[in-house]
C-alpha atoms as a PDB file:
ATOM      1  CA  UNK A   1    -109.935-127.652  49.990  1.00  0.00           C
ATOM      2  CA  UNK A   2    -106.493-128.446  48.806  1.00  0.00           C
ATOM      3  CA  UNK A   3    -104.673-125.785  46.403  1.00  0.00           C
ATOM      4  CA  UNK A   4    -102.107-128.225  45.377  1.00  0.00           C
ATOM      5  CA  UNK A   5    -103.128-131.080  43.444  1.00  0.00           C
ATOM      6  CA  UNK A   6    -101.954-134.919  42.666  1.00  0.00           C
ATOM      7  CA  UNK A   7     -99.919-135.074  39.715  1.00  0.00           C
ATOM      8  CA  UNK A   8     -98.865-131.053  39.954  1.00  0.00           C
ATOM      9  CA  UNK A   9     -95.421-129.885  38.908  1.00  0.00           C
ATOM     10  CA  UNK A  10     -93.711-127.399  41.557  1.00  0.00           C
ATOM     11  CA  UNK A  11     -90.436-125.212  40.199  1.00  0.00           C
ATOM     12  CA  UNK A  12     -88.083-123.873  42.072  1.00  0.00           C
ATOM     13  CA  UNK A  13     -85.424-121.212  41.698  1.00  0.00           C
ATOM     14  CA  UNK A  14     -82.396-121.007  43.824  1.00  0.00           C
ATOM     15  CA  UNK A  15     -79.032-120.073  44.408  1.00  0.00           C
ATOM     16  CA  UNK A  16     -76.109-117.689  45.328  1.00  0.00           C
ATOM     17  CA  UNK A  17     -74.256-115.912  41.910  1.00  0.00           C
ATOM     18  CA  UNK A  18     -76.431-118.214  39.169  1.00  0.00           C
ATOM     19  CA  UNK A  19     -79.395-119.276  39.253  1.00  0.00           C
ATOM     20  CA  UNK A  20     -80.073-122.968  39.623  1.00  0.00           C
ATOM     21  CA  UNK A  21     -83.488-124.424  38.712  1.00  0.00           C
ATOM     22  CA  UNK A  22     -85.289-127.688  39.882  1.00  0.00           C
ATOM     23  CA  UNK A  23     -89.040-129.413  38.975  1.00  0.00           C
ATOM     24  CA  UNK A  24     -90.850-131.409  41.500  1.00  0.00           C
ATOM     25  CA  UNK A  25     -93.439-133.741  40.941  1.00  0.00           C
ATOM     26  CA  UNK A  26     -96.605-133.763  43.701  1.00  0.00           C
ATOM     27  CA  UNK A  27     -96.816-137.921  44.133  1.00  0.00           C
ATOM     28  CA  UNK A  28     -99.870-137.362  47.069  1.00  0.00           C
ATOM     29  CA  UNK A  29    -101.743-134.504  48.390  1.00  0.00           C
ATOM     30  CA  UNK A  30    -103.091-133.759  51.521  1.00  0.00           C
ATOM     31  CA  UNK A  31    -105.006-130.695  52.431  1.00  0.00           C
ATOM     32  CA  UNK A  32    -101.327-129.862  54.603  1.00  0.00           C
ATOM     33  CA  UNK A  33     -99.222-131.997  53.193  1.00  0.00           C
ATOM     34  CA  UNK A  34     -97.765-133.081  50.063  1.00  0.00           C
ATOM     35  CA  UNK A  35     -95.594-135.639  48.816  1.00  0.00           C
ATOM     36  CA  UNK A  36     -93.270-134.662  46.086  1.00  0.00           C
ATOM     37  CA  UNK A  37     -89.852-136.271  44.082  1.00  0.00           C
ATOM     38  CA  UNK A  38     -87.309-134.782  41.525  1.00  0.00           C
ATOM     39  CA  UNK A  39     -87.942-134.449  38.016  1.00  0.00           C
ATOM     40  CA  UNK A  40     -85.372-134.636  35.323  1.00  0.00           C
ATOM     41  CA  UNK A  41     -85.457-131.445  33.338  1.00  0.00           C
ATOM     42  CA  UNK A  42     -84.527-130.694  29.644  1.00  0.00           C
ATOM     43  CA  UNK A  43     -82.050-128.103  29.098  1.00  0.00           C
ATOM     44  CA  UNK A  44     -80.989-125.961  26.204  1.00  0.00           C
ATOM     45  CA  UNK A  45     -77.570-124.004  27.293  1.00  0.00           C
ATOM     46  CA  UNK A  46     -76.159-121.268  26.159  1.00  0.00           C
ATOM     47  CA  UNK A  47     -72.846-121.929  26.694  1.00  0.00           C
ATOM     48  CA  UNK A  48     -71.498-118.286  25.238  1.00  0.00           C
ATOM     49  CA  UNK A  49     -73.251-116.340  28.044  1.00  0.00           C
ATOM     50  CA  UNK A  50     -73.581-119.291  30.511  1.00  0.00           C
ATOM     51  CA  UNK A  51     -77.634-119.051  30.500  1.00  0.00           C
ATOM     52  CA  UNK A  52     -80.371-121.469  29.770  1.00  0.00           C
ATOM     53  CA  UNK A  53     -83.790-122.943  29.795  1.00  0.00           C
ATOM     54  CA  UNK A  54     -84.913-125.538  31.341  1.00  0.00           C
ATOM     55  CA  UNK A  55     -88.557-127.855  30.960  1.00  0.00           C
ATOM     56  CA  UNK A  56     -89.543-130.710  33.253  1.00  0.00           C
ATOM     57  CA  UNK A  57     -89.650-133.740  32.267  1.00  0.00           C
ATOM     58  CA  UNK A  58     -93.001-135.192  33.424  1.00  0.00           C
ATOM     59  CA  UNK A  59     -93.125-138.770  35.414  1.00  0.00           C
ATOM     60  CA  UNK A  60     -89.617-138.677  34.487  1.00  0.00           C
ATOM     61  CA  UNK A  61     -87.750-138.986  38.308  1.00  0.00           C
ATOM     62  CA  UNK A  62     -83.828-137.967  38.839  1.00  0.00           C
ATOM     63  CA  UNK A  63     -82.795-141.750  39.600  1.00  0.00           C
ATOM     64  CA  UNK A  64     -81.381-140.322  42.973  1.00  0.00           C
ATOM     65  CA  UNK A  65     -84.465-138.964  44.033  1.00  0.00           C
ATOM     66  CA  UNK A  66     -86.336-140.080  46.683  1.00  0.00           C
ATOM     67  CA  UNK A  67     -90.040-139.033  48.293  1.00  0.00           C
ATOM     68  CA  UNK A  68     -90.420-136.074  50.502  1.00  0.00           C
ATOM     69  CA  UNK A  69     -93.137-134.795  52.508  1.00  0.00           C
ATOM     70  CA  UNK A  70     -93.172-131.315  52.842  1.00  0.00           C
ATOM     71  CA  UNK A  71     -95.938-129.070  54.645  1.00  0.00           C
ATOM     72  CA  UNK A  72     -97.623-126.899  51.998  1.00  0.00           C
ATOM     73  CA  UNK A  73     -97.184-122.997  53.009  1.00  0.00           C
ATOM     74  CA  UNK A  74     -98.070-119.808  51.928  1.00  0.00           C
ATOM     75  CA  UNK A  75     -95.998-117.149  50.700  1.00  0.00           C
ATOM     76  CA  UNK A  76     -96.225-113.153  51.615  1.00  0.00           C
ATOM     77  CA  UNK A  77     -99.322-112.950  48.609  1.00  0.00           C
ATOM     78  CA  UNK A  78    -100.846-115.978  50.283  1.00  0.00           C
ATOM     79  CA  UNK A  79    -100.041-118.322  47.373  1.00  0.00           C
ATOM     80  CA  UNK A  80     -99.028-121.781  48.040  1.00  0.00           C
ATOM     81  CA  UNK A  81     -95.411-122.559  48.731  1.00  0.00           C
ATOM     82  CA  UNK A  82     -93.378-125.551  49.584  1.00  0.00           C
ATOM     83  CA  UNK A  83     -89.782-125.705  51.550  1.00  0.00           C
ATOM     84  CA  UNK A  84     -87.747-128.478  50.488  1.00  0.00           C
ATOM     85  CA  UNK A  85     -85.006-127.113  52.268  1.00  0.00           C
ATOM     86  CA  UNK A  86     -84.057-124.083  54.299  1.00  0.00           C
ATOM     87  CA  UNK A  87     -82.975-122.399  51.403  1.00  0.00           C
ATOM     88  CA  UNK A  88     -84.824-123.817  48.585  1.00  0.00           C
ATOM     89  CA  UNK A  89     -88.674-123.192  47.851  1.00  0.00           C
ATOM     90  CA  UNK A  90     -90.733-124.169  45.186  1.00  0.00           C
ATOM     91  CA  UNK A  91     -94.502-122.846  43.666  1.00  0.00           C
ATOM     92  CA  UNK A  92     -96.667-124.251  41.363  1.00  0.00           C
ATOM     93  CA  UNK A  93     -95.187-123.993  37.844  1.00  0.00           C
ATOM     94  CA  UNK A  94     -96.717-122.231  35.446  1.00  0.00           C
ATOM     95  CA  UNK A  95     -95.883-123.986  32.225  1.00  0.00           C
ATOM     96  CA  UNK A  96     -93.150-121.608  30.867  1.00  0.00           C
ATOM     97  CA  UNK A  97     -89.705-122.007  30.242  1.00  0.00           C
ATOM     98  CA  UNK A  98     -87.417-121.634  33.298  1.00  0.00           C
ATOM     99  CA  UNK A  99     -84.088-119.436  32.753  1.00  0.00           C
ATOM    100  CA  UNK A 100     -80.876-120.488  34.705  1.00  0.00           C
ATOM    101  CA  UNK A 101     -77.542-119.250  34.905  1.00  0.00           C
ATOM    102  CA  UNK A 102     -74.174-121.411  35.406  1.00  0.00           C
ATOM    103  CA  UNK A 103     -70.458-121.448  35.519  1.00  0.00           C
ATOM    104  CA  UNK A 104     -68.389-122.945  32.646  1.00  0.00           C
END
């Protein structure tokens, strides 16, 4: 049985002194596998304390973003997770609004 569907929207939260925030679309799903590109994301910034929130923007792809297939995991609570990189993971969003932090 897969846990991640077609058509699901992964988040992900990384980074190293802010706190950068990305939204992946799942293009295919295997019961292993899934396929997944870059969504664009709406943003409203605070610019006086260098926070925000961010929304994806469904079917919406970053232009540079291409396909990935990534093996579907599971974290230390046995929940689904995907690795797009070795230091970037992403779960199964849950539909609220994602807070990031930035430089000026």
């Amino acid at each position: 049985m897969n846990i991640i569907k077609e058509g699901a929207i992964l988040v992900s939260k990384w980074g190293y002194e802010q706190t950068n925030v990305d939204f992946y679309q799942v293009i295919k799903a295997t019961s292993k596998t899934v396929v997944i590109r870059e969504l664009q994301k709406q943003k409203s910034d605070n610019s006086a304390n260098m926070t925000g929130l961010a929304v994806p923007l469904r079917d919406q792809f970053c232009e540079k973003s291409k396909e990935m297939r990534r093996k579907i995991d599971t974290d230390w609570k046995g929940f689904p997770v995907i690795y797009v990189s070795k230091y970037e993971s992403c779960q199964i969003w849950d539909g609220e609004l994602q807070k990031y932090t930035s430089y000026a």
